[in-house]
PDB file of N, CA and C in Angstrom:
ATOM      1  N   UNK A   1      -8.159 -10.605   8.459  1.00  0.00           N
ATOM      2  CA  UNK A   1      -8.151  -9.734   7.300  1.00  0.00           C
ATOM      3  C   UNK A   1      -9.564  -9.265   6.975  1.00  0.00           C
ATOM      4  N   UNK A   2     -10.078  -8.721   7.705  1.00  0.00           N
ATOM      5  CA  UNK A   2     -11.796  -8.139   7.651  1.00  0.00           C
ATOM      6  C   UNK A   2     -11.578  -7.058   6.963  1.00  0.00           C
ATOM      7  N   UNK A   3     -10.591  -6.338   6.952  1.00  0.00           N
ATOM      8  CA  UNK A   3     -10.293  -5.178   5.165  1.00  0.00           C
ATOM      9  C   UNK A   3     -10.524  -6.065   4.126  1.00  0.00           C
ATOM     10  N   UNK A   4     -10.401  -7.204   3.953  1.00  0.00           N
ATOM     11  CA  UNK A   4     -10.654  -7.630   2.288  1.00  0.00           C
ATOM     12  C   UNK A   4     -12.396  -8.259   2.154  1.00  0.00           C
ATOM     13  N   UNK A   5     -12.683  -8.146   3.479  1.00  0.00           N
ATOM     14  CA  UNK A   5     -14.281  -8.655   3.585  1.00  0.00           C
ATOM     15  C   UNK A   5     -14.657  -7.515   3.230  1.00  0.00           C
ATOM     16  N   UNK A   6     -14.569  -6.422   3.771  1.00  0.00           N
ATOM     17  CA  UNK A   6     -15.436  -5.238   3.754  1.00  0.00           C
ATOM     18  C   UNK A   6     -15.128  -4.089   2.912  1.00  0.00           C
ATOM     19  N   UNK A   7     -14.155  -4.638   2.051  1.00  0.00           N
ATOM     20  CA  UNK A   7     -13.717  -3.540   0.832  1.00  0.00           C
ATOM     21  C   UNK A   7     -13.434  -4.125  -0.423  1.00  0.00           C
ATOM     22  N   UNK A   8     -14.017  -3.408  -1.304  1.00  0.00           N
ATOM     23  CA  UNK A   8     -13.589  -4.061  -2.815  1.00  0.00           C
ATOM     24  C   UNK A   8     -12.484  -3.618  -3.136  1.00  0.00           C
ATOM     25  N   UNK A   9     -11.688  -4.278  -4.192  1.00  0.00           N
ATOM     26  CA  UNK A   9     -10.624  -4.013  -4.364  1.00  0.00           C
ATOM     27  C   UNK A   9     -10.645  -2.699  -4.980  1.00  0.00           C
ATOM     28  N   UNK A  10     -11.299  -2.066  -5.726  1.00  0.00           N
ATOM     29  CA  UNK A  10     -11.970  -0.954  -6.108  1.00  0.00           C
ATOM     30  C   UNK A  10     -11.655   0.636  -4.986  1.00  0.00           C
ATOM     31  N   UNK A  11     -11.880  -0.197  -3.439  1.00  0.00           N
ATOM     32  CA  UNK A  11     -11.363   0.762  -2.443  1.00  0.00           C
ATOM     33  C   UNK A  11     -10.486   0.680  -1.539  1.00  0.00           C
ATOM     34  N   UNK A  12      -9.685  -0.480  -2.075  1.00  0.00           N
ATOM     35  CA  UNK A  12      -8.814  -0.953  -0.920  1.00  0.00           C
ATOM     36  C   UNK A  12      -7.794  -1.706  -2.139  1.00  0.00           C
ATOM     37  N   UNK A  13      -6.544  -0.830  -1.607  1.00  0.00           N
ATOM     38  CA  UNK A  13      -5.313  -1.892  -2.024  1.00  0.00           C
ATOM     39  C   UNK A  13      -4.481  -2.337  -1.143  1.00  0.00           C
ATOM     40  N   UNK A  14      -3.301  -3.374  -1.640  1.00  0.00           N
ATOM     41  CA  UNK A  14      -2.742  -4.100  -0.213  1.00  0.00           C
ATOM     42  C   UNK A  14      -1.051  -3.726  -1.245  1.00  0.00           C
ATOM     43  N   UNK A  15      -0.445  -3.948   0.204  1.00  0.00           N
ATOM     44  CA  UNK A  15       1.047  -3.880  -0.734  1.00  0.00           C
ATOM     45  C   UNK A  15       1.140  -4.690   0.354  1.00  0.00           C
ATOM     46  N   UNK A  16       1.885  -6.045   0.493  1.00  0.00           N
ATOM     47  CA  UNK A  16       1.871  -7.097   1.314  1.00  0.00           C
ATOM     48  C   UNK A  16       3.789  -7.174   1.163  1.00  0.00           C
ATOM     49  N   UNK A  17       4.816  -7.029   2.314  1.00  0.00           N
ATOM     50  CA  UNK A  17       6.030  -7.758   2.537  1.00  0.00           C
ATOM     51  C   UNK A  17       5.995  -8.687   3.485  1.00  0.00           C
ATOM     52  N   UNK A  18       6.909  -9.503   2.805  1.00  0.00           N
ATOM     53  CA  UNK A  18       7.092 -10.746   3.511  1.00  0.00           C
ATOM     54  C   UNK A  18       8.399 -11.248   3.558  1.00  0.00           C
ATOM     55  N   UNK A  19       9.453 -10.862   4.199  1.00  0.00           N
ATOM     56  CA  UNK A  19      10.776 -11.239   3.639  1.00  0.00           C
ATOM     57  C   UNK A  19      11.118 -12.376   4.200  1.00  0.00           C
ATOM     58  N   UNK A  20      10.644 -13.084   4.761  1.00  0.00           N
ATOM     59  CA  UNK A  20      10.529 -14.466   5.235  1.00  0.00           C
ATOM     60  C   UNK A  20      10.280 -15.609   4.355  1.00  0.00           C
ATOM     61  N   UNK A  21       9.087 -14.748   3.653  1.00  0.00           N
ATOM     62  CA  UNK A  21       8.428 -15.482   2.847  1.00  0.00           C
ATOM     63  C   UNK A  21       7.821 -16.590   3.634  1.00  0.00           C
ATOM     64  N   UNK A  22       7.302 -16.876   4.288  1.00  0.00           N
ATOM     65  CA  UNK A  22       6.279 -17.818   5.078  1.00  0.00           C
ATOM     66  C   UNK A  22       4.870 -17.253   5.273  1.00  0.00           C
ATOM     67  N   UNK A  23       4.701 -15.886   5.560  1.00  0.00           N
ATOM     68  CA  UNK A  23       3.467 -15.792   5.959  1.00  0.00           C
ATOM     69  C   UNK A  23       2.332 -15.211   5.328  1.00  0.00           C
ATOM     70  N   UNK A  24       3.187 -14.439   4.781  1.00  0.00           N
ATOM     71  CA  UNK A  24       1.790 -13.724   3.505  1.00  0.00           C
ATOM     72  C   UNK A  24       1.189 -14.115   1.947  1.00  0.00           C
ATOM     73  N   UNK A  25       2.150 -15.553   1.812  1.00  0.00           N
ATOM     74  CA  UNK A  25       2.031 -16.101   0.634  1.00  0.00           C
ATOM     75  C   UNK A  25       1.083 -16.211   0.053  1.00  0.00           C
ATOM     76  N   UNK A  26       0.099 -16.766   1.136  1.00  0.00           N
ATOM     77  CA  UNK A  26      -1.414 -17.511   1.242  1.00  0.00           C
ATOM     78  C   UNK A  26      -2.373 -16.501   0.224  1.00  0.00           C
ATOM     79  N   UNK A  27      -2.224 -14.761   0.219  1.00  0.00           N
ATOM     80  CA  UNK A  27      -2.816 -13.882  -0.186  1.00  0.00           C
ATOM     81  C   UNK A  27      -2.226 -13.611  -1.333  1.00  0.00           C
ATOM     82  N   UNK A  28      -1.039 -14.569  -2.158  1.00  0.00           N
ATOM     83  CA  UNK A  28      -0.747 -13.916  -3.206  1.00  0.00           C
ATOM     84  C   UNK A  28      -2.490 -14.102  -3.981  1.00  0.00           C
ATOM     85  N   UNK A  29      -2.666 -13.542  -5.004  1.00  0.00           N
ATOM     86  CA  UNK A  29      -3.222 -13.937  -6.221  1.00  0.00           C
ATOM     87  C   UNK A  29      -4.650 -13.217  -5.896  1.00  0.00           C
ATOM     88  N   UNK A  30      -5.089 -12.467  -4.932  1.00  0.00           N
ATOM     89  CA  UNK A  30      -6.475 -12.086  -4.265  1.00  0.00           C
ATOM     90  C   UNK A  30      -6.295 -10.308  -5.025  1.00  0.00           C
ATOM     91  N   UNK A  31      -7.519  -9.873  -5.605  1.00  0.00           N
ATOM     92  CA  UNK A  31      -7.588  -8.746  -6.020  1.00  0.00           C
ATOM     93  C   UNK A  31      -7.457  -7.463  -5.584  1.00  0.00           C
ATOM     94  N   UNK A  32      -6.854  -7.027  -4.307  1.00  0.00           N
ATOM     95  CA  UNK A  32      -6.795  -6.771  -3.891  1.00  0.00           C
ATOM     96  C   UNK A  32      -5.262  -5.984  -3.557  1.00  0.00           C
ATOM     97  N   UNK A  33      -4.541  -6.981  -4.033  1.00  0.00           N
ATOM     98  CA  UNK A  33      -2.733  -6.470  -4.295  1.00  0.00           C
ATOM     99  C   UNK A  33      -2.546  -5.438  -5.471  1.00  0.00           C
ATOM    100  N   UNK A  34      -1.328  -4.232  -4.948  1.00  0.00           N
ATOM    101  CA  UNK A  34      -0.986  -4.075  -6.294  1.00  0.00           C
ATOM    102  C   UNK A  34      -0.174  -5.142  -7.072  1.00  0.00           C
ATOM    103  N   UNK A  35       0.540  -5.435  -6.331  1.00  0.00           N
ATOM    104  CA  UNK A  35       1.712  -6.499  -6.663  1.00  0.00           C
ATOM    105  C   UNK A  35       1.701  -7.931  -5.970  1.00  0.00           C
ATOM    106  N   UNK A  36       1.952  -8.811  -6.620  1.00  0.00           N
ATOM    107  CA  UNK A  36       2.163  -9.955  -5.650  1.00  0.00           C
ATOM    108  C   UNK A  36       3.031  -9.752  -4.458  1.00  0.00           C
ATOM    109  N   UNK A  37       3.029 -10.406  -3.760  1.00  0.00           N
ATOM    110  CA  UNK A  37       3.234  -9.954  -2.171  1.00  0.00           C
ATOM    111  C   UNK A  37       5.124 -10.417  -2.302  1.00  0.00           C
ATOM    112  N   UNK A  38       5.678  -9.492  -2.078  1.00  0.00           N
ATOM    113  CA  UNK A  38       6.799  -9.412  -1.968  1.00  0.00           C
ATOM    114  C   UNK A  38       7.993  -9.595  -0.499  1.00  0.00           C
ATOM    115  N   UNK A  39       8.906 -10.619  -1.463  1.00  0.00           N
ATOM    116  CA  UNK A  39       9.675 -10.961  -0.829  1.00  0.00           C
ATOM    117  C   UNK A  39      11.164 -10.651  -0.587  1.00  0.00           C
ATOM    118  N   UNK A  40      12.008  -9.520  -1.706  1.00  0.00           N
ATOM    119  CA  UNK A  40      12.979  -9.408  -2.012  1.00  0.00           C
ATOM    120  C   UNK A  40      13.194  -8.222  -1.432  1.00  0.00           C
ATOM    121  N   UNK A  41      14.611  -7.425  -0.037  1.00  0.00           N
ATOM    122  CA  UNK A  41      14.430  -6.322   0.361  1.00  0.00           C
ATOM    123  C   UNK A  41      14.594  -5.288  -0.092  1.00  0.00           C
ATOM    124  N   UNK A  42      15.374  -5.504  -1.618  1.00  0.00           N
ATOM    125  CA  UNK A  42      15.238  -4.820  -2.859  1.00  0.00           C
ATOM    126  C   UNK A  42      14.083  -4.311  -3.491  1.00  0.00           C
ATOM    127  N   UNK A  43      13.170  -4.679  -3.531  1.00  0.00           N
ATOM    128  CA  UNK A  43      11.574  -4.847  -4.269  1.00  0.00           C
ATOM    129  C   UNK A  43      10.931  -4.431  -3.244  1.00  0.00           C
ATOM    130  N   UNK A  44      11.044  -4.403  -2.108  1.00  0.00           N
ATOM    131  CA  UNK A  44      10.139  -3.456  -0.869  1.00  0.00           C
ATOM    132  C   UNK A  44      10.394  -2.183  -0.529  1.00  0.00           C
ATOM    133  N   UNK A  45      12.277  -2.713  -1.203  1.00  0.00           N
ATOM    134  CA  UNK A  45      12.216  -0.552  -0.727  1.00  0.00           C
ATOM    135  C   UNK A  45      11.887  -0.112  -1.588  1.00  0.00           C
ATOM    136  N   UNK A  46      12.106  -0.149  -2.898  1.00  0.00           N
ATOM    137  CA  UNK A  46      11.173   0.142  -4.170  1.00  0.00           C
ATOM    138  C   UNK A  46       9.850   0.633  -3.806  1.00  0.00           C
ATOM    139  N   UNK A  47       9.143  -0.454  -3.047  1.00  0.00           N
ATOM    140  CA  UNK A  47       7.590  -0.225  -2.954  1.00  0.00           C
ATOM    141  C   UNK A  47       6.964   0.957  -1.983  1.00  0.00           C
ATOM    142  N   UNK A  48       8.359   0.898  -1.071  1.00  0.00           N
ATOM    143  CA  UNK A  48       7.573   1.678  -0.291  1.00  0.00           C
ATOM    144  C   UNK A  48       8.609   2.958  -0.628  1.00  0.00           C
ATOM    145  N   UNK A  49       9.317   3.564  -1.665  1.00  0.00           N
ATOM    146  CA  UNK A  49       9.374   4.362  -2.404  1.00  0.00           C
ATOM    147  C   UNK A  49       8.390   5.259  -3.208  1.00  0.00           C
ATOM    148  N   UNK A  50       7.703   3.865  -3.958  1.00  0.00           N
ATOM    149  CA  UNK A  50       6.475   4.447  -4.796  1.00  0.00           C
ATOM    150  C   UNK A  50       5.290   4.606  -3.734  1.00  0.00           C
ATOM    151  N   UNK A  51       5.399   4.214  -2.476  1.00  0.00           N
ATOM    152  CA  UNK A  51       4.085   4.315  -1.597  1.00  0.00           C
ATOM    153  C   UNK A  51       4.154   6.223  -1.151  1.00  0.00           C
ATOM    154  N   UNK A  52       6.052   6.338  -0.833  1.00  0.00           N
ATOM    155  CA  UNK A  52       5.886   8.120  -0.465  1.00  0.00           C
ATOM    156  C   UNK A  52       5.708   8.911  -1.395  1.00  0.00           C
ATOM    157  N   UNK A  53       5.805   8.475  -2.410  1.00  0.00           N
ATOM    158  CA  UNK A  53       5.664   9.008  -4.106  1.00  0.00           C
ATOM    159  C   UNK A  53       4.134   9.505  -4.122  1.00  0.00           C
ATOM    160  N   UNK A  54       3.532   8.063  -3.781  1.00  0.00           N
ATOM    161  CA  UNK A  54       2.098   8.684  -4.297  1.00  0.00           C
ATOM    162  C   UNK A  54       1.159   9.204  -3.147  1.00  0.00           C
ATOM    163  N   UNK A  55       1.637   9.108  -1.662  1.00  0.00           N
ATOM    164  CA  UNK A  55       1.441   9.792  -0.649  1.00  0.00           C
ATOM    165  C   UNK A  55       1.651  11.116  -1.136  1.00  0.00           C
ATOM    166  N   UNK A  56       2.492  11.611  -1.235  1.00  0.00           N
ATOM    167  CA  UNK A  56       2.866  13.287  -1.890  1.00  0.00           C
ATOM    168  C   UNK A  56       2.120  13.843  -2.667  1.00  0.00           C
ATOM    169  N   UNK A  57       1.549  12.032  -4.173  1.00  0.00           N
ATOM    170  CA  UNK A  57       0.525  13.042  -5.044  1.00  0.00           C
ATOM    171  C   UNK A  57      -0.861  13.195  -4.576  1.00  0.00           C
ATOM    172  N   UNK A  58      -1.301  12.333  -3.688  1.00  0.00           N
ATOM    173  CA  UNK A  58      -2.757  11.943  -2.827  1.00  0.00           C
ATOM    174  C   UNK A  58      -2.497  13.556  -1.823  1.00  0.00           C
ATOM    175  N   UNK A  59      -1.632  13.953  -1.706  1.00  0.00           N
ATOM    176  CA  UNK A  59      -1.615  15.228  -0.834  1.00  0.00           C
ATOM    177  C   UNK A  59      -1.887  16.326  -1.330  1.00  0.00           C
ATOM    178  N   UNK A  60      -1.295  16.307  -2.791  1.00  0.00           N
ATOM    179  CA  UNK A  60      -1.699  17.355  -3.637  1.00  0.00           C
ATOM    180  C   UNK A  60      -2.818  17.588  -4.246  1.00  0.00           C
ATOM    181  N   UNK A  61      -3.497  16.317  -4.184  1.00  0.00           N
ATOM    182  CA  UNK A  61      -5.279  16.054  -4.912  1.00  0.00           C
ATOM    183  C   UNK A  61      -5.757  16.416  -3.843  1.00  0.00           C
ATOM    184  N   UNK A  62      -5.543  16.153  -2.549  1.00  0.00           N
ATOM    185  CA  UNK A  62      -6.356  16.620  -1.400  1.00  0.00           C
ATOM    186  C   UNK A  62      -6.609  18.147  -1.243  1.00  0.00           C
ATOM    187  N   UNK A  63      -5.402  18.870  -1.331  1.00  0.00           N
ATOM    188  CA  UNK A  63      -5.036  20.286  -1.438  1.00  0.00           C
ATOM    189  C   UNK A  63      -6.015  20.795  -2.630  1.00  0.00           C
ATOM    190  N   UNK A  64      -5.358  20.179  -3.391  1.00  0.00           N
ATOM    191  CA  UNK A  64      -5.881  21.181  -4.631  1.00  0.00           C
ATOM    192  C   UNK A  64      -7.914  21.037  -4.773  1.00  0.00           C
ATOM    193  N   UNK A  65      -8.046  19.852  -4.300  1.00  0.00           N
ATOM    194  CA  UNK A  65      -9.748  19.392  -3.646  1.00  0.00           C
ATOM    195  C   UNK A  65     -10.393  20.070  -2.636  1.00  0.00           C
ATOM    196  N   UNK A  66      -9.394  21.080  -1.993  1.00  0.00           N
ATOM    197  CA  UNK A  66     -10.198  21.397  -0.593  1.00  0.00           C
ATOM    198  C   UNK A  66     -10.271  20.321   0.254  1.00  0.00           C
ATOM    199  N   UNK A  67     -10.168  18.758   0.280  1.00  0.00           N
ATOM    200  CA  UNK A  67     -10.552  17.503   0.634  1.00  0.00           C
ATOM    201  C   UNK A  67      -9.381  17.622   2.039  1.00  0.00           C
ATOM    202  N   UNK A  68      -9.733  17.245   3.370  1.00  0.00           N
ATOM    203  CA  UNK A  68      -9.194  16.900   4.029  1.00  0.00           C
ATOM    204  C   UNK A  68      -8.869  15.245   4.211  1.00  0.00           C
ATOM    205  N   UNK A  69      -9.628  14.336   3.826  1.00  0.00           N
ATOM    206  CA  UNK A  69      -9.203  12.957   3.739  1.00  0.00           C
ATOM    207  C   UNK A  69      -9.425  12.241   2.328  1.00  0.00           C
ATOM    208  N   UNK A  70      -8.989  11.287   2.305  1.00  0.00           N
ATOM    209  CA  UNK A  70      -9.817  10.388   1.203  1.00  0.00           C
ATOM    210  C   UNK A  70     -10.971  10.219   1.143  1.00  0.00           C
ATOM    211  N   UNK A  71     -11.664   9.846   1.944  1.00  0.00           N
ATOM    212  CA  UNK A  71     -13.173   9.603   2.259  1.00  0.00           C
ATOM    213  C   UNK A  71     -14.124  10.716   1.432  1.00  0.00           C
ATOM    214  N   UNK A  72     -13.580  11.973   2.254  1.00  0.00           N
ATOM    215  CA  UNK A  72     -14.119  13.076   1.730  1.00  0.00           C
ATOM    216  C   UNK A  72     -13.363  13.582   0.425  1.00  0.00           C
ATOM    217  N   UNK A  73     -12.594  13.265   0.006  1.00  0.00           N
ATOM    218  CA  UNK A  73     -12.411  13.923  -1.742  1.00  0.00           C
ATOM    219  C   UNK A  73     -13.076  12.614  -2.415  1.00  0.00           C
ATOM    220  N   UNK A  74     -13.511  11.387  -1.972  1.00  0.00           N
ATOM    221  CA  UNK A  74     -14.299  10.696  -2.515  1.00  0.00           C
ATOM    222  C   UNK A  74     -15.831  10.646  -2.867  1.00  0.00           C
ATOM    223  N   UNK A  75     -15.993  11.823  -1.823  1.00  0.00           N
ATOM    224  CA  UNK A  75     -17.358  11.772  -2.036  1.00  0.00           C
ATOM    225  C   UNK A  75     -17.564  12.801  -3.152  1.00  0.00           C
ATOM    226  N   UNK A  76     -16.565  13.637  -2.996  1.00  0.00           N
ATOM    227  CA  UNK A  76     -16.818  15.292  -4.013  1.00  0.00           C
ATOM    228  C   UNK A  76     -16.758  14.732  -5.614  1.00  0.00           C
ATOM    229  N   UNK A  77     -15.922  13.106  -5.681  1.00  0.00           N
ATOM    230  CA  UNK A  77     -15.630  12.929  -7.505  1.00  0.00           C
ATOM    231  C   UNK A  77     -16.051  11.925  -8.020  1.00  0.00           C
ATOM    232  N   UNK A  78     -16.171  11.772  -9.088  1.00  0.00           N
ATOM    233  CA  UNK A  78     -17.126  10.898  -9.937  1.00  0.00           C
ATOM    234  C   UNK A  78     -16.689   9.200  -9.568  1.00  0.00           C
ATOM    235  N   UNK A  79     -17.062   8.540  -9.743  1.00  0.00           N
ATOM    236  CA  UNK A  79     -16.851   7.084  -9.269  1.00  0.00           C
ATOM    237  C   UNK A  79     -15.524   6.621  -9.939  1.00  0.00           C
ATOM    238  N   UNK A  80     -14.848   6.875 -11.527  1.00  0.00           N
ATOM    239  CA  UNK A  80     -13.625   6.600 -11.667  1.00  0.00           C
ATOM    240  C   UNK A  80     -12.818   7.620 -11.344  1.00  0.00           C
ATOM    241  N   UNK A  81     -13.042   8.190 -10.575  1.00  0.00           N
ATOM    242  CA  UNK A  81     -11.861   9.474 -10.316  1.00  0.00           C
ATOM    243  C   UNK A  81     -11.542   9.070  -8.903  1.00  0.00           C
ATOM    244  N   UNK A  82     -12.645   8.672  -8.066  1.00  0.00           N
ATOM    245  CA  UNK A  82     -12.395   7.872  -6.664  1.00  0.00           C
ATOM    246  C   UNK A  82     -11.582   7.032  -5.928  1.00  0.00           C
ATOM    247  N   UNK A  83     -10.081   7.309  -5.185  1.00  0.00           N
ATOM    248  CA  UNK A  83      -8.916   6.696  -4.612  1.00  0.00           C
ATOM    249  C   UNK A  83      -9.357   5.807  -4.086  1.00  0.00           C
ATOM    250  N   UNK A  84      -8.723   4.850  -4.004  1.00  0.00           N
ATOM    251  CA  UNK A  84      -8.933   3.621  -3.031  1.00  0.00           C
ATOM    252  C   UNK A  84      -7.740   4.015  -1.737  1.00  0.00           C
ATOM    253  N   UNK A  85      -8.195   3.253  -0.750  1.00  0.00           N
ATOM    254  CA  UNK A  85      -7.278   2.876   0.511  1.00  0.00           C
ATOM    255  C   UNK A  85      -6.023   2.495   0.170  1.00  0.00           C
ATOM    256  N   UNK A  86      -5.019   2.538   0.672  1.00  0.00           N
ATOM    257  CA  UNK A  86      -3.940   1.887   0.658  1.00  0.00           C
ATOM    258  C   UNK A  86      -3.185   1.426   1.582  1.00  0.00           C
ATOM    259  N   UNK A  87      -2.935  -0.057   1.861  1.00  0.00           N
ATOM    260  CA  UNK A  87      -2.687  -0.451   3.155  1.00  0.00           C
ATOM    261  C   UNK A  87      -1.170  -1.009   2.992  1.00  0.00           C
ATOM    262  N   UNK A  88      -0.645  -1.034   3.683  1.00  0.00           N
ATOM    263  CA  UNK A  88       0.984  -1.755   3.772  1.00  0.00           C
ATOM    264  C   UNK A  88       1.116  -2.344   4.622  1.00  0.00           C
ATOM    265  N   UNK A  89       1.592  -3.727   4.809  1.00  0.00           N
ATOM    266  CA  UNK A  89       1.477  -5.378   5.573  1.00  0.00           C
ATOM    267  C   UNK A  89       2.832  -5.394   5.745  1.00  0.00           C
ATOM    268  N   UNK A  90       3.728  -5.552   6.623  1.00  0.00           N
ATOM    269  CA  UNK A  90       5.233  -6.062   6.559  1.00  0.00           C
ATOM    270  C   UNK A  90       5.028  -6.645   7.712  1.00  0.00           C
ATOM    271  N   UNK A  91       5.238  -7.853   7.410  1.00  0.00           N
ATOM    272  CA  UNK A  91       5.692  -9.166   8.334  1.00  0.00           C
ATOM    273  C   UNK A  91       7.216  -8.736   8.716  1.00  0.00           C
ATOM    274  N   UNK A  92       7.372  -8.612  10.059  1.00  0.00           N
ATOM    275  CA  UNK A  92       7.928  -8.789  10.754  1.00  0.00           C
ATOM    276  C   UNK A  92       9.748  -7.825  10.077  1.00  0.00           C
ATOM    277  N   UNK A  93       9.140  -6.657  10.661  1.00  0.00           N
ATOM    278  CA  UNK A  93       9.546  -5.417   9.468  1.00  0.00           C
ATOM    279  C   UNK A  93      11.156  -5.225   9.961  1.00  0.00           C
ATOM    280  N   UNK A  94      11.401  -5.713  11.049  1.00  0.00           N
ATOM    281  CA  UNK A  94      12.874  -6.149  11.806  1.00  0.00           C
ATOM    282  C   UNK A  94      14.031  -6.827  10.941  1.00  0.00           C
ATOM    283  N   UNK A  95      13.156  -7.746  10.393  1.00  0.00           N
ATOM    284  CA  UNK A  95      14.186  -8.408   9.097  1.00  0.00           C
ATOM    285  C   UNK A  95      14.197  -7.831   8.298  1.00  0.00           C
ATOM    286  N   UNK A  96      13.047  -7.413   7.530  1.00  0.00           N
ATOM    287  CA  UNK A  96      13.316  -6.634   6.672  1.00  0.00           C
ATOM    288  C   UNK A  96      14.515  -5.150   6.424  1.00  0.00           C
ATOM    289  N   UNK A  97      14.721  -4.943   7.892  1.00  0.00           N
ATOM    290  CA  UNK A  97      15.467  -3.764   8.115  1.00  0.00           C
ATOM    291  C   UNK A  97      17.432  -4.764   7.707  1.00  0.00           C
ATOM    292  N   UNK A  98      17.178  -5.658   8.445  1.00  0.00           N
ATOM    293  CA  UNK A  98      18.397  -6.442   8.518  1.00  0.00           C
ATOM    294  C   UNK A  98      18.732  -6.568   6.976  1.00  0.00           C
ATOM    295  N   UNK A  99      17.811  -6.937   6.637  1.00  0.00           N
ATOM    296  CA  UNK A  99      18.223  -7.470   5.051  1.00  0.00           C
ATOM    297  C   UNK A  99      18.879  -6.311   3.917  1.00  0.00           C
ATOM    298  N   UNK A 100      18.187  -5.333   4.442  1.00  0.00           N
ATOM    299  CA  UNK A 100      18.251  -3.913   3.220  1.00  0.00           C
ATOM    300  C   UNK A 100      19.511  -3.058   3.601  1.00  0.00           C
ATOM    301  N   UNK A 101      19.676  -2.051   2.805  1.00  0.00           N
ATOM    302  CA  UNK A 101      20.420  -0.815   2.876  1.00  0.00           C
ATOM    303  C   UNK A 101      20.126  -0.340   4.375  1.00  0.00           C
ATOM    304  N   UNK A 102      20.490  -0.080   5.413  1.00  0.00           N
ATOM    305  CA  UNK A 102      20.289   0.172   6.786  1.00  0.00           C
ATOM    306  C   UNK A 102      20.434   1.642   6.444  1.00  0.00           C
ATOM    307  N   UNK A 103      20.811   2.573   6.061  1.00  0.00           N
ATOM    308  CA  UNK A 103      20.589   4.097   5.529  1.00  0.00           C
ATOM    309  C   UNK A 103      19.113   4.090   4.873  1.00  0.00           C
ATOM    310  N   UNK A 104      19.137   3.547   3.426  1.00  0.00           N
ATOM    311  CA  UNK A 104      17.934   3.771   2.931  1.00  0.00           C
ATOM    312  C   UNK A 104      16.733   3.194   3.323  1.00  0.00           C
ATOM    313  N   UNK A 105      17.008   2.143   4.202  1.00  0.00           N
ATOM    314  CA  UNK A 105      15.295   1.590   4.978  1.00  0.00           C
ATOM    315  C   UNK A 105      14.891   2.521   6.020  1.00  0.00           C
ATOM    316  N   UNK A 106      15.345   2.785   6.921  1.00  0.00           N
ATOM    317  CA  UNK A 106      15.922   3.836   7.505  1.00  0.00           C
ATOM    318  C   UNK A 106      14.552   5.002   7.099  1.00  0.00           C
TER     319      UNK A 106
END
């Protein structure tokens, strides 16, 4: 996990699944999560609902920025206006498929 060495939570967020629940536990509670690291396949499709949600609005700040990446609409805006990274972790994303709506994971 050399993303949580080399990024503050400030520029880096984590959305961590684990529907096992065995392996990503270890990282609940680190600043770095939006959410505690989730285990329910209910609560992940949720998440990664709100992940295409705000993909769409990060597209429209880019657009409307001239900004072709994050990096670069980061450099153009003031330090609280500045996106962080957003990373998504799914342990072993096979179960997770098993567990959920097979249409809506899909």
């Amino acid at each position: 996990m050399s993303l949580l060495y080399k990024n503050s939570p400030d520029m880096l967020r984590m959305i961590m699944i684990d529907p096992k629940r065995v392996e990503l536990g270890i990282y609940n509670g680190i600043p770095h999560l939006l959410t505690p690291v989730i285990n329910d396949a209910e609560k992940a499709l949720n998440s990664l609902k709100w992940a295409i949600a705000e993909m769409m609005r990060r597209y429209d700040i880019l657009t409307q920025t001239r900004s072709r990446n994050i990096e670069e609409y980061n450099k153009k805006v003031h330090k609280k206006d500045k996106l962080p990274n957003i990373v998504i972790i799914i342990d072993e994303l096979a179960d997770l498929m098993m567990r959920g709506n097979k249409k809506e994971v899909e």
